[in-house]
C-alpha atoms as a PDB file:
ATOM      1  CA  UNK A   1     -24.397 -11.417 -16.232  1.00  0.00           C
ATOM      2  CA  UNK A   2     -22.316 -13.426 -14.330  1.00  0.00           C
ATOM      3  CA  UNK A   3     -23.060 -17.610 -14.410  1.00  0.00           C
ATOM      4  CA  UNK A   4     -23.457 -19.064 -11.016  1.00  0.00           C
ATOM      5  CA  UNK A   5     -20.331 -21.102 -11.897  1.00  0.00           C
ATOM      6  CA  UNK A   6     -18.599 -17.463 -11.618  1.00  0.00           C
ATOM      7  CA  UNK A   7     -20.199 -16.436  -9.343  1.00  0.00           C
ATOM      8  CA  UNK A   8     -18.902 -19.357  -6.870  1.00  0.00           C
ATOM      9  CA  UNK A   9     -15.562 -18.640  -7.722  1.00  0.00           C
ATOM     10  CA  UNK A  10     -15.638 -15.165  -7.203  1.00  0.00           C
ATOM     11  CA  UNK A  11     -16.559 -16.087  -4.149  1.00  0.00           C
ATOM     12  CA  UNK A  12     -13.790 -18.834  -3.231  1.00  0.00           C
ATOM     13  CA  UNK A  13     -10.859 -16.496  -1.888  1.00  0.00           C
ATOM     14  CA  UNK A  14      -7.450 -18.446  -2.791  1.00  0.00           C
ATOM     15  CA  UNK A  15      -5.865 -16.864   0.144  1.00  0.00           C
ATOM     16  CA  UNK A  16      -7.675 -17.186   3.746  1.00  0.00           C
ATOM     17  CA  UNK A  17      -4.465 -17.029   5.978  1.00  0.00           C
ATOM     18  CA  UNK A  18      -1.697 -14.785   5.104  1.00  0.00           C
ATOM     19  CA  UNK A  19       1.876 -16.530   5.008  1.00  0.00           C
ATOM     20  CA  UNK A  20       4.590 -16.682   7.495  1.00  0.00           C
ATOM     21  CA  UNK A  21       7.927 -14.597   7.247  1.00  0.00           C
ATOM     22  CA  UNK A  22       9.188 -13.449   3.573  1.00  0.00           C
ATOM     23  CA  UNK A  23       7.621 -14.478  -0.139  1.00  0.00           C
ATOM     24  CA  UNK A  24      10.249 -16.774  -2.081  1.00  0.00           C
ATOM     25  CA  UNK A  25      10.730 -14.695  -4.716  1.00  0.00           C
ATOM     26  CA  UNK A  26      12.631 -12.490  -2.714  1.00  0.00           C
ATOM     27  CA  UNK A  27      14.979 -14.954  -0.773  1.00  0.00           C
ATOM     28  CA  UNK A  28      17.281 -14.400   0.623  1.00  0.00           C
ATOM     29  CA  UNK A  29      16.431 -11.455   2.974  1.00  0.00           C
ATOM     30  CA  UNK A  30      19.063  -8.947   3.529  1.00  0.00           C
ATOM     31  CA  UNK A  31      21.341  -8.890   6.963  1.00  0.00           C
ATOM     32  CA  UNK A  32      19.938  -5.207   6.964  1.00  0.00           C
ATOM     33  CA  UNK A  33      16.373  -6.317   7.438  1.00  0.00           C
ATOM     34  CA  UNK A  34      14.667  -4.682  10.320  1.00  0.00           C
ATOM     35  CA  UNK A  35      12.311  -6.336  12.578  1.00  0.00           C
ATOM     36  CA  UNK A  36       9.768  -4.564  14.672  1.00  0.00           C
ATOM     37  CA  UNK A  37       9.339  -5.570  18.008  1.00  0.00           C
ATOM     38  CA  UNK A  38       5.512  -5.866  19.437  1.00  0.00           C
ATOM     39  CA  UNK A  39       6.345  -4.078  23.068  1.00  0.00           C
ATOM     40  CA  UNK A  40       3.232  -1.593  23.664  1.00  0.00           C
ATOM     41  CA  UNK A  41       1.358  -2.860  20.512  1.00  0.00           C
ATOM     42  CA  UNK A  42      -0.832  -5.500  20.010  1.00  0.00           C
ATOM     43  CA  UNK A  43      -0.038  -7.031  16.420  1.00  0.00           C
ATOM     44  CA  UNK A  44      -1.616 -10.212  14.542  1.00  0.00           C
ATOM     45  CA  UNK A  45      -3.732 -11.557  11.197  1.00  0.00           C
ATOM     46  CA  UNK A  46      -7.132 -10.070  11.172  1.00  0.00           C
ATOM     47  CA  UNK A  47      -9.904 -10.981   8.965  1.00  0.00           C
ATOM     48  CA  UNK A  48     -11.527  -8.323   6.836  1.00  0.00           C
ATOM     49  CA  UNK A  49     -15.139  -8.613   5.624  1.00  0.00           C
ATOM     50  CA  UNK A  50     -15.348  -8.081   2.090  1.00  0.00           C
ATOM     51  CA  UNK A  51     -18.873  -7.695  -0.372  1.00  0.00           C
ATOM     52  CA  UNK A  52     -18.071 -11.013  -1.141  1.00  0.00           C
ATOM     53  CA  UNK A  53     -15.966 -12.968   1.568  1.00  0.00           C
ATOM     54  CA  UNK A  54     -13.463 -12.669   4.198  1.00  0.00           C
ATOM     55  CA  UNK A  55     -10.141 -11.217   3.019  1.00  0.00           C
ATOM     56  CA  UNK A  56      -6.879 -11.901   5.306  1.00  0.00           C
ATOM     57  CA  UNK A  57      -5.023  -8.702   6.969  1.00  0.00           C
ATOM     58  CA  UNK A  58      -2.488  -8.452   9.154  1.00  0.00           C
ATOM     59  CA  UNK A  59      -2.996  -5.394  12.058  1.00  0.00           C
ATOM     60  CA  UNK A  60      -1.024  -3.389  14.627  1.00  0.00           C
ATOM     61  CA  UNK A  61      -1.878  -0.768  17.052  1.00  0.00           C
ATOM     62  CA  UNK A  62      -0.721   0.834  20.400  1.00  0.00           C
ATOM     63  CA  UNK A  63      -1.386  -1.844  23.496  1.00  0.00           C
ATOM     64  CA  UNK A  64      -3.479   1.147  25.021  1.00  0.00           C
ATOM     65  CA  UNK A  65      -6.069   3.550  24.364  1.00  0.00           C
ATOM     66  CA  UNK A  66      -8.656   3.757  22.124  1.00  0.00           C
ATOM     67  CA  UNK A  67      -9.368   6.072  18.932  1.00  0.00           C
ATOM     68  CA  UNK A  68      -6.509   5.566  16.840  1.00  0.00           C
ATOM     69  CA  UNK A  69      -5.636   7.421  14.101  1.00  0.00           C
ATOM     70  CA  UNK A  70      -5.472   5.242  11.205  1.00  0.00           C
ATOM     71  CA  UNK A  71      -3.460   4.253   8.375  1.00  0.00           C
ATOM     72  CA  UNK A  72      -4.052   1.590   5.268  1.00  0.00           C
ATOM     73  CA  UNK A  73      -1.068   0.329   4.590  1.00  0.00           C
ATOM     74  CA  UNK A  74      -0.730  -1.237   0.493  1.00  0.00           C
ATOM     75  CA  UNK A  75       1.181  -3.852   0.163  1.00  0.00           C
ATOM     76  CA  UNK A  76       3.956  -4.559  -2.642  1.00  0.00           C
ATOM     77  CA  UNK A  77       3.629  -6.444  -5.174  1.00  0.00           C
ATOM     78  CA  UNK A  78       4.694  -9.670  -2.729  1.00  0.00           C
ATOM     79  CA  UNK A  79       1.856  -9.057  -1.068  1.00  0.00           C
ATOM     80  CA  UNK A  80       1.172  -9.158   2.860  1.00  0.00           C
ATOM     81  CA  UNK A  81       4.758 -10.698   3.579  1.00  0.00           C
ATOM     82  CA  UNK A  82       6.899 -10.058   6.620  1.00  0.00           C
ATOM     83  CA  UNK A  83       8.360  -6.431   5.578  1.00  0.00           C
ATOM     84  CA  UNK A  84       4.302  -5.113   5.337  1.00  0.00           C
ATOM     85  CA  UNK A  85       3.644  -6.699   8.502  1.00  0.00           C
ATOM     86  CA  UNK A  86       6.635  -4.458   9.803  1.00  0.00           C
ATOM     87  CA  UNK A  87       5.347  -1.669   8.417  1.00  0.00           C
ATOM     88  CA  UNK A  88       2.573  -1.742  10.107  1.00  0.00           C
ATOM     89  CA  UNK A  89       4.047  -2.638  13.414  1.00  0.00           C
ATOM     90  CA  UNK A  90       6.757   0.240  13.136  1.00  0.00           C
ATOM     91  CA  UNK A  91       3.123   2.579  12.380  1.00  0.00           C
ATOM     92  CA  UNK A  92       1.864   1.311  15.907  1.00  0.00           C
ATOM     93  CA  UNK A  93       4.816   2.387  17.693  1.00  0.00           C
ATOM     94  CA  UNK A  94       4.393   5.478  16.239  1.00  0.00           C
ATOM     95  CA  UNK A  95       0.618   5.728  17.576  1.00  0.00           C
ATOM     96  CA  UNK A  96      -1.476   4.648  14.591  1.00  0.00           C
ATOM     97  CA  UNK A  97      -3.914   1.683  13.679  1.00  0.00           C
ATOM     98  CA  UNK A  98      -2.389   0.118  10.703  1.00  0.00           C
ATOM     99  CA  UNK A  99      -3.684  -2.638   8.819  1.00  0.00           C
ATOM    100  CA  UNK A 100      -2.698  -4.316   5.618  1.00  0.00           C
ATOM    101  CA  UNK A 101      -5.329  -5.750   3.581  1.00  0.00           C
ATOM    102  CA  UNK A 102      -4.336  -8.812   1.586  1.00  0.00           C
ATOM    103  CA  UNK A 103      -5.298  -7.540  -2.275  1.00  0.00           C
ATOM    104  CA  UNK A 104      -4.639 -10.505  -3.962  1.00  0.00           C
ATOM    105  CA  UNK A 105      -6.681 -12.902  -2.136  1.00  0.00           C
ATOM    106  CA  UNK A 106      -9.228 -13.776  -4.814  1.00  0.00           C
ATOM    107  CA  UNK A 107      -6.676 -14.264  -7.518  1.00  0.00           C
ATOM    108  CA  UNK A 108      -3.698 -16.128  -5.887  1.00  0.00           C
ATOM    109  CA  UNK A 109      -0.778 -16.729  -2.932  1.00  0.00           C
ATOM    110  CA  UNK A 110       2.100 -14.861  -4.682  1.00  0.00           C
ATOM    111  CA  UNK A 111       4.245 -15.701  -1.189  1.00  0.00           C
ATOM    112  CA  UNK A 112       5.203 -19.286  -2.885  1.00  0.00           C
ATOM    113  CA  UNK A 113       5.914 -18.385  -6.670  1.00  0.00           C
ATOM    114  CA  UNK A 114      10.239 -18.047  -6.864  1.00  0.00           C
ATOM    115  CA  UNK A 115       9.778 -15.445 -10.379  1.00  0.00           C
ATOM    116  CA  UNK A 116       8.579 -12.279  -9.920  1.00  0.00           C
ATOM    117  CA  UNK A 117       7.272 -12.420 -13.986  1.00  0.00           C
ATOM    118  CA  UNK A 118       5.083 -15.642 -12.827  1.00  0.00           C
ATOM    119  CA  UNK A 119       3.651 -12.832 -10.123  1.00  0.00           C
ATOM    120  CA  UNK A 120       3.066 -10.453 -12.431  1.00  0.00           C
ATOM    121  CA  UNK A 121       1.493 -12.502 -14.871  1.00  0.00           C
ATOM    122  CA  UNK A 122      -0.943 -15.527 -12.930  1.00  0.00           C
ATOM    123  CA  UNK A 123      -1.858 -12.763  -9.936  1.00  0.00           C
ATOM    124  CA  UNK A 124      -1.142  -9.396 -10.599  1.00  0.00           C
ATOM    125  CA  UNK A 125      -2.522  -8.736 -13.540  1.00  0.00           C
ATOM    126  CA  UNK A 126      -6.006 -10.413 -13.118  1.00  0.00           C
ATOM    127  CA  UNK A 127      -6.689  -7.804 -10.042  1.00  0.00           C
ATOM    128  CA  UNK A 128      -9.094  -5.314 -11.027  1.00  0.00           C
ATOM    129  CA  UNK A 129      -8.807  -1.576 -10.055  1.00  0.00           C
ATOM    130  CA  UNK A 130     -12.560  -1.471  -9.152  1.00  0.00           C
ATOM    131  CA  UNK A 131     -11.762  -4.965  -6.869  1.00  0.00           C
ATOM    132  CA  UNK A 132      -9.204  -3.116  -4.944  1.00  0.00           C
ATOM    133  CA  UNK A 133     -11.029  -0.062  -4.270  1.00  0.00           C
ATOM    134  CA  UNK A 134     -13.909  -1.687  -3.027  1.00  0.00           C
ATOM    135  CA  UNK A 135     -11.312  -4.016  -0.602  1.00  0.00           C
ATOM    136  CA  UNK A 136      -9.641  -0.899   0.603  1.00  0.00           C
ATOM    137  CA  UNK A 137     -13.300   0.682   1.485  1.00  0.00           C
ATOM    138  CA  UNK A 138     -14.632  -2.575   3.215  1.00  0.00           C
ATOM    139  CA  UNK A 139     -10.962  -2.245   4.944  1.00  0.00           C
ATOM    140  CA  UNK A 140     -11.524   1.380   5.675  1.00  0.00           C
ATOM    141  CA  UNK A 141     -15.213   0.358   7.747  1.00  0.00           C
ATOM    142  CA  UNK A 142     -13.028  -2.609   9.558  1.00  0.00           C
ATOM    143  CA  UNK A 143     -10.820   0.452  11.277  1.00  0.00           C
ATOM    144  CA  UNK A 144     -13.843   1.939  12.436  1.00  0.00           C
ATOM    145  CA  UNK A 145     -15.080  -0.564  13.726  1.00  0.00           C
ATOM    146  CA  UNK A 146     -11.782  -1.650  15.387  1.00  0.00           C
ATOM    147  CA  UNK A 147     -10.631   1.673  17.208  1.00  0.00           C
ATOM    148  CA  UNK A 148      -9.601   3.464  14.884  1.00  0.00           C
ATOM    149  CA  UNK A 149     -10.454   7.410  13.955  1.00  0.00           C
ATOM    150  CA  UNK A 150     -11.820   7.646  10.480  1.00  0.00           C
ATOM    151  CA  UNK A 151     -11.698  11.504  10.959  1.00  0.00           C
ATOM    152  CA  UNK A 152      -7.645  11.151  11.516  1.00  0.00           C
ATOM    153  CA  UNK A 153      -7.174   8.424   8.138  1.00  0.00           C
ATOM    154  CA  UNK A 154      -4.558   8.334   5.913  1.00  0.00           C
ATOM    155  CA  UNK A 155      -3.277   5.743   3.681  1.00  0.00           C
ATOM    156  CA  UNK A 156       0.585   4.408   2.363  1.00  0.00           C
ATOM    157  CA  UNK A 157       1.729   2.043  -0.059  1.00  0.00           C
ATOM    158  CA  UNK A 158       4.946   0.641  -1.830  1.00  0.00           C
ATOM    159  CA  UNK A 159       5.664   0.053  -4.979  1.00  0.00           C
ATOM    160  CA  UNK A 160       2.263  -1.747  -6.711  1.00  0.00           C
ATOM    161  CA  UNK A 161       0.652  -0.217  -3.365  1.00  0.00           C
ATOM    162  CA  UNK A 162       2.530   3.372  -4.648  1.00  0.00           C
ATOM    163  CA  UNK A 163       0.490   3.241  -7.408  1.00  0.00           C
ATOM    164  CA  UNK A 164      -3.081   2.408  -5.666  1.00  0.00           C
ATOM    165  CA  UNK A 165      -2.310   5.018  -3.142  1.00  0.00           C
ATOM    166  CA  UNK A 166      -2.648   8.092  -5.985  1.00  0.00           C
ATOM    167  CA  UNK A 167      -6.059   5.772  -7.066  1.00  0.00           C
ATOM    168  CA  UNK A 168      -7.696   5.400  -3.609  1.00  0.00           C
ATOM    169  CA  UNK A 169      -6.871   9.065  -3.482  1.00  0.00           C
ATOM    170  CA  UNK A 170      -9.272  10.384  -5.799  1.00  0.00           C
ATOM    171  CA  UNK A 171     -11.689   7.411  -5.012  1.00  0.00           C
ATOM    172  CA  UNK A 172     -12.172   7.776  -1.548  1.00  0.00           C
ATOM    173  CA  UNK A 173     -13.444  11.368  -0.197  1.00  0.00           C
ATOM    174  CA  UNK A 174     -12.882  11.380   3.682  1.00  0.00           C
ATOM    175  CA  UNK A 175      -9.357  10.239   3.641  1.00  0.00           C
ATOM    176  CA  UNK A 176      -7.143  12.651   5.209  1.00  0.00           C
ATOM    177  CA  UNK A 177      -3.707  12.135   3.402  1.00  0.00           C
ATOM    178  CA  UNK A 178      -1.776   9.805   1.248  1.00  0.00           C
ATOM    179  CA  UNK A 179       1.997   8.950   0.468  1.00  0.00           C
ATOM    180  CA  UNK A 180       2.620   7.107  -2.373  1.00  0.00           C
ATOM    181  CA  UNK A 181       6.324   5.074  -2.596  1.00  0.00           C
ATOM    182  CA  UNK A 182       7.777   4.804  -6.075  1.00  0.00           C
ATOM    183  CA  UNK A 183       3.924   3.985  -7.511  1.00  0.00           C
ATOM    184  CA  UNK A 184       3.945   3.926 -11.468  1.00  0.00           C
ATOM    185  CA  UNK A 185       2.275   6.994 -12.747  1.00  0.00           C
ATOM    186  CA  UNK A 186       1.829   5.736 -16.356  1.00  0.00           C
ATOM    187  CA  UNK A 187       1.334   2.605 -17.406  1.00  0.00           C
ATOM    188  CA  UNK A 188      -0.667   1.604 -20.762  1.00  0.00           C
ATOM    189  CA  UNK A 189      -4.052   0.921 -19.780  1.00  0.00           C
ATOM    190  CA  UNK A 190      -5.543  -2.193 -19.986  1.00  0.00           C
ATOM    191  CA  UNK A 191      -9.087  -3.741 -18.769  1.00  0.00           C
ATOM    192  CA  UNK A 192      -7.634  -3.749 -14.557  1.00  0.00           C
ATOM    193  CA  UNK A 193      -6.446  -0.874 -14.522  1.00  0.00           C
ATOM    194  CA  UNK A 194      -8.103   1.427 -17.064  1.00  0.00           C
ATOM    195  CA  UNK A 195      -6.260   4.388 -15.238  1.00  0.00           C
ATOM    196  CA  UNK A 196      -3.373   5.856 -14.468  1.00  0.00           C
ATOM    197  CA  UNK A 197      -2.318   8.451 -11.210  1.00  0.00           C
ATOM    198  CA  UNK A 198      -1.818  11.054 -14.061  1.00  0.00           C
ATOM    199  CA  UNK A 199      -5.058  11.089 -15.419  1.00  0.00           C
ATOM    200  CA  UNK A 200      -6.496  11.590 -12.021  1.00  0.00           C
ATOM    201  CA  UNK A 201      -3.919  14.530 -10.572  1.00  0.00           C
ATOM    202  CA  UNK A 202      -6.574  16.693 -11.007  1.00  0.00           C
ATOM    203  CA  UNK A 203      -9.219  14.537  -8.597  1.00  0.00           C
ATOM    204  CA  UNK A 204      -7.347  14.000  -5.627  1.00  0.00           C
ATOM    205  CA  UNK A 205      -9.563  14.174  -2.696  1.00  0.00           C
ATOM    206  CA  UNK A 206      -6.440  14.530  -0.580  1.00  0.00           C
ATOM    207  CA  UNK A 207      -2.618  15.537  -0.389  1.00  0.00           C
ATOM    208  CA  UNK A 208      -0.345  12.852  -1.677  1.00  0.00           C
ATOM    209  CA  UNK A 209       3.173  12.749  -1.285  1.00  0.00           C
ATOM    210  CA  UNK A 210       4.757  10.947  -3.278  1.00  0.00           C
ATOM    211  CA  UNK A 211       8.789   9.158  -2.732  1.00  0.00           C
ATOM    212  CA  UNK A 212      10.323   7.569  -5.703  1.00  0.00           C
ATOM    213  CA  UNK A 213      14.036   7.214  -6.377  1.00  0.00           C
ATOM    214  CA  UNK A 214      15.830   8.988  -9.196  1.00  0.00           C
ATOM    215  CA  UNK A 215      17.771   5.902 -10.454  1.00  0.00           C
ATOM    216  CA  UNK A 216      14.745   3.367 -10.559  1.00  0.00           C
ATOM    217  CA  UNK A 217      15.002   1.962 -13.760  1.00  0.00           C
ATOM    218  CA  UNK A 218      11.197   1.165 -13.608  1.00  0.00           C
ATOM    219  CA  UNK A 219       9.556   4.512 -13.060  1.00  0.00           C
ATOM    220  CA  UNK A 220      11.162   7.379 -15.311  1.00  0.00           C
ATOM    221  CA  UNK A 221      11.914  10.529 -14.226  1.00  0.00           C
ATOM    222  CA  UNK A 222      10.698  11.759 -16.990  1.00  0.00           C
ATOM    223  CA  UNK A 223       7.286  10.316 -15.997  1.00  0.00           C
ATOM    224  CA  UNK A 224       7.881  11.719 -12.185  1.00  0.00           C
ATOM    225  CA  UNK A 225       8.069  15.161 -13.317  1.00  0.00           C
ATOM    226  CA  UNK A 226       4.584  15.180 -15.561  1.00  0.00           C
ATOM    227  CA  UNK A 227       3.255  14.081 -12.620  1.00  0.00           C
ATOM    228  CA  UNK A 228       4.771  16.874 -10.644  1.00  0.00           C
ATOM    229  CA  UNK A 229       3.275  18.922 -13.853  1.00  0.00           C
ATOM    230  CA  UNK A 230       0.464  18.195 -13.599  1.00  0.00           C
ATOM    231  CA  UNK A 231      -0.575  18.083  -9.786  1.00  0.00           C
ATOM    232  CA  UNK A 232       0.840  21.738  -9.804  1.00  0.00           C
ATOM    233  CA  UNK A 233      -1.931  22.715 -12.915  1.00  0.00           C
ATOM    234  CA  UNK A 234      -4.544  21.058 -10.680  1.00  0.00           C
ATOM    235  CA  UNK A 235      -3.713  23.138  -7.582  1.00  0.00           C
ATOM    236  CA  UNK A 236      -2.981  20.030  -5.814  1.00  0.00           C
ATOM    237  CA  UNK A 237      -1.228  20.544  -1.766  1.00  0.00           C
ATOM    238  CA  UNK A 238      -0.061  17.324  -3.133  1.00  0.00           C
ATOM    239  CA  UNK A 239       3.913  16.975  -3.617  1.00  0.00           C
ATOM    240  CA  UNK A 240       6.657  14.426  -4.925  1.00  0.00           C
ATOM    241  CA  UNK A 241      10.286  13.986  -3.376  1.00  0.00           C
ATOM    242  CA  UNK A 242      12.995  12.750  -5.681  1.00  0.00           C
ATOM    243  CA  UNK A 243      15.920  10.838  -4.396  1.00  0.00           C
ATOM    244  CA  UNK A 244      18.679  11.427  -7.196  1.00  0.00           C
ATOM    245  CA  UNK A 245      20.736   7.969  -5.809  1.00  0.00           C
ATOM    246  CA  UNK A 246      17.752   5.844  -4.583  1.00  0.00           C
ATOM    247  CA  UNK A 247      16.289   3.178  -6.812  1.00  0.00           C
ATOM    248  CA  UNK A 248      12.887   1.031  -6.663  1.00  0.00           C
ATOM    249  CA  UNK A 249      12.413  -0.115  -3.877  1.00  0.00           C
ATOM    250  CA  UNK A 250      14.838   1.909  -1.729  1.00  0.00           C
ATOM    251  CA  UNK A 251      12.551   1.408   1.558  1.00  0.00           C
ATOM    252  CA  UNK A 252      12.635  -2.404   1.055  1.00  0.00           C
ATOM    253  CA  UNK A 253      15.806  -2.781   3.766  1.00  0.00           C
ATOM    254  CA  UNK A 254      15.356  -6.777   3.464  1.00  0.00           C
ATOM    255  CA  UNK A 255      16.399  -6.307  -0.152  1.00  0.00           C
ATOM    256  CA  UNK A 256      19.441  -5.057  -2.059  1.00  0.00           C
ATOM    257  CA  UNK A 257      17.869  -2.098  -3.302  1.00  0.00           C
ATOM    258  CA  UNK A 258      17.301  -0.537   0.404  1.00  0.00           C
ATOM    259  CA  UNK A 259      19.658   2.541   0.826  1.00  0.00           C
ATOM    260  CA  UNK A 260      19.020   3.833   4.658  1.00  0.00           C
ATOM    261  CA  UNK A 261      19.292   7.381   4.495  1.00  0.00           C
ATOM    262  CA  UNK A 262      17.007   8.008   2.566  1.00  0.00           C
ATOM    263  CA  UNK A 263      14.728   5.342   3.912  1.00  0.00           C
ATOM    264  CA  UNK A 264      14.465   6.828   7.248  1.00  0.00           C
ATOM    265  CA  UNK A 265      14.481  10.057   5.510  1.00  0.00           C
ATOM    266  CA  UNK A 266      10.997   9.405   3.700  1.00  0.00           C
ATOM    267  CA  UNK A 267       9.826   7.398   6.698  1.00  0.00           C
ATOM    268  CA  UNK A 268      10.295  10.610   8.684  1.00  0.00           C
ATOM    269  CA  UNK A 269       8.772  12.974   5.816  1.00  0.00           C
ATOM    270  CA  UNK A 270       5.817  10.705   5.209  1.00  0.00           C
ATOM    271  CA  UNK A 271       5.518  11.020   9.394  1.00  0.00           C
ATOM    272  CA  UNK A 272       5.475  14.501   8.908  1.00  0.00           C
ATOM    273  CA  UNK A 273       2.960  14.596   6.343  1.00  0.00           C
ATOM    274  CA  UNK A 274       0.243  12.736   8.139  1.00  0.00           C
ATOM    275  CA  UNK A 275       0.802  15.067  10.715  1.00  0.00           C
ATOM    276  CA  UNK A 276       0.616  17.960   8.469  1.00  0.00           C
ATOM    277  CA  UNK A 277      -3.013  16.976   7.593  1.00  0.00           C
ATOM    278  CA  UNK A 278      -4.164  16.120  10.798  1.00  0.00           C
ATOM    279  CA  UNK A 279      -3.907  12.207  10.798  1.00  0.00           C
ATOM    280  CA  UNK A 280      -2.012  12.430  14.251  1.00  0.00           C
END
């Protein structure tokens, strides 16, 4: 049972406004960065009610109409930074609600910290699986109640978001379709994230696709291709596109690692897929 003394910290979110431009750690931004204009789309910072607080968001969607469909879009592991909030703008001119939950809201602003291993080891590892799948639920009822068309949802995500994308995929049962960008698909488990996308190939409760590059040092190939394996014993519509030059983080054009082929490639393909499944 949790002490009150807990209790009052779980519910004292860390971050209650999301931060301006790019996180330090991945200064400076590459000349190829692309920036998303807001013509015909109303974009901003949004405020999501959580179980247990208000959690920070940043939002786009077409200037007109109403009904949306809708995408969750899950952040890297910089968290809501300027590149998501692009994301999400570049998904409005291309007719959806998107919205970007801030994840890491209870446990810490990763925008100011310079080392990615500081990241990784005061934030990122102290957020729970079972945290983020109730956030992206409580995220899911904001669309609905902010135009968007729960019957047309899909959800995306890059690199820590790659990962929860294959989760929320066998959590959440009415989502529509899911692509996954260069997620881990095995990790060792620990006490946040008891789970990997592998063990849960066979409970997918929609069609991911899944983008990962075939030179990321981070996420094996070998790895890639038992989770090919094993979505194919499951019967899965689900599917994974490897890029044999692209490593992690070949979307990320404000970084090195972008490589813009086969960014707009996948951008196009995961376009494609939503469409496939009806989130159009």
């Amino acid at each position: 049972m949790a002490t009150l003394g807990s209790e009052v910290n779980r519910r004292d979110f860390l971050i209650t406004k999301l931060t301006a431009g790019f996180a330090l750690a991945v200064q400076p931004v590459s000349p190829a960065t692309i920036t998303t204009d807001t013509k015909g789309i109303e974009a901003g910072e949004v405020k999501i009610r959580t179980t247990d607080g208000m959690m920070p968001g940043y939002s786009a969607k077409p200037a007109k109409g109403s009904n949306f469909p809708s995408v969750t879009v899950v952040q890297e592991i910089f968290g809501v930074h300027e590149y998501i909030k692009d994301v999400c703008r570049r998904l409005a001119k291309a007719g959806y609600l998107a919205v970007a939950p801030e994840l890491y809201a209870r446990q810490g602003d990763v925008s100011k910290m310079e080392d990615i291993q500081q990241i990784i080891r005061e934030v990122v590892s102290k957020v729970p699986d079972s945290q983020v799948m109730s956030d992206l639920d409580e995220t899911t009822a904001w669309i609905a109640r902010n135009g968007g068309n729960l019957s047309k949802h899909a959800i995306t995500g890059f690199c820590w978001g790659g990962r929860i994308v294959w989760m929320y995929a066998a959590h959440y049962p009415n989502l529509k379709a899911g692509v996954a960008w260069y997620g881990r698909l095995t990790t060792p488990p620990n006490e946040m994230s008891p789970t990997n996308p592998i063990d849960v190939a066979d409970k997918l409760k929609a069609p991911v696709l899944g983008l990962y590059g075939g030179k990321d040092q981070g996420i094996p190939l070998e790895s890639v291709e038992k989770m090919r394996a094993a979505l194919k014993a499951g019967d899965s519509k689900s599917d994974i596109i490897v890029y044999p030059q692209a490593g992690h983080g070949f979307h990320a054009d404000y970084r090195p690692s972008y490589r813009e082929v086969d960014a707009k490639d996948a951008w196009q393909r995961m376009l494609i897929w939503f469409k496939k499944f009806g989130v159009q």
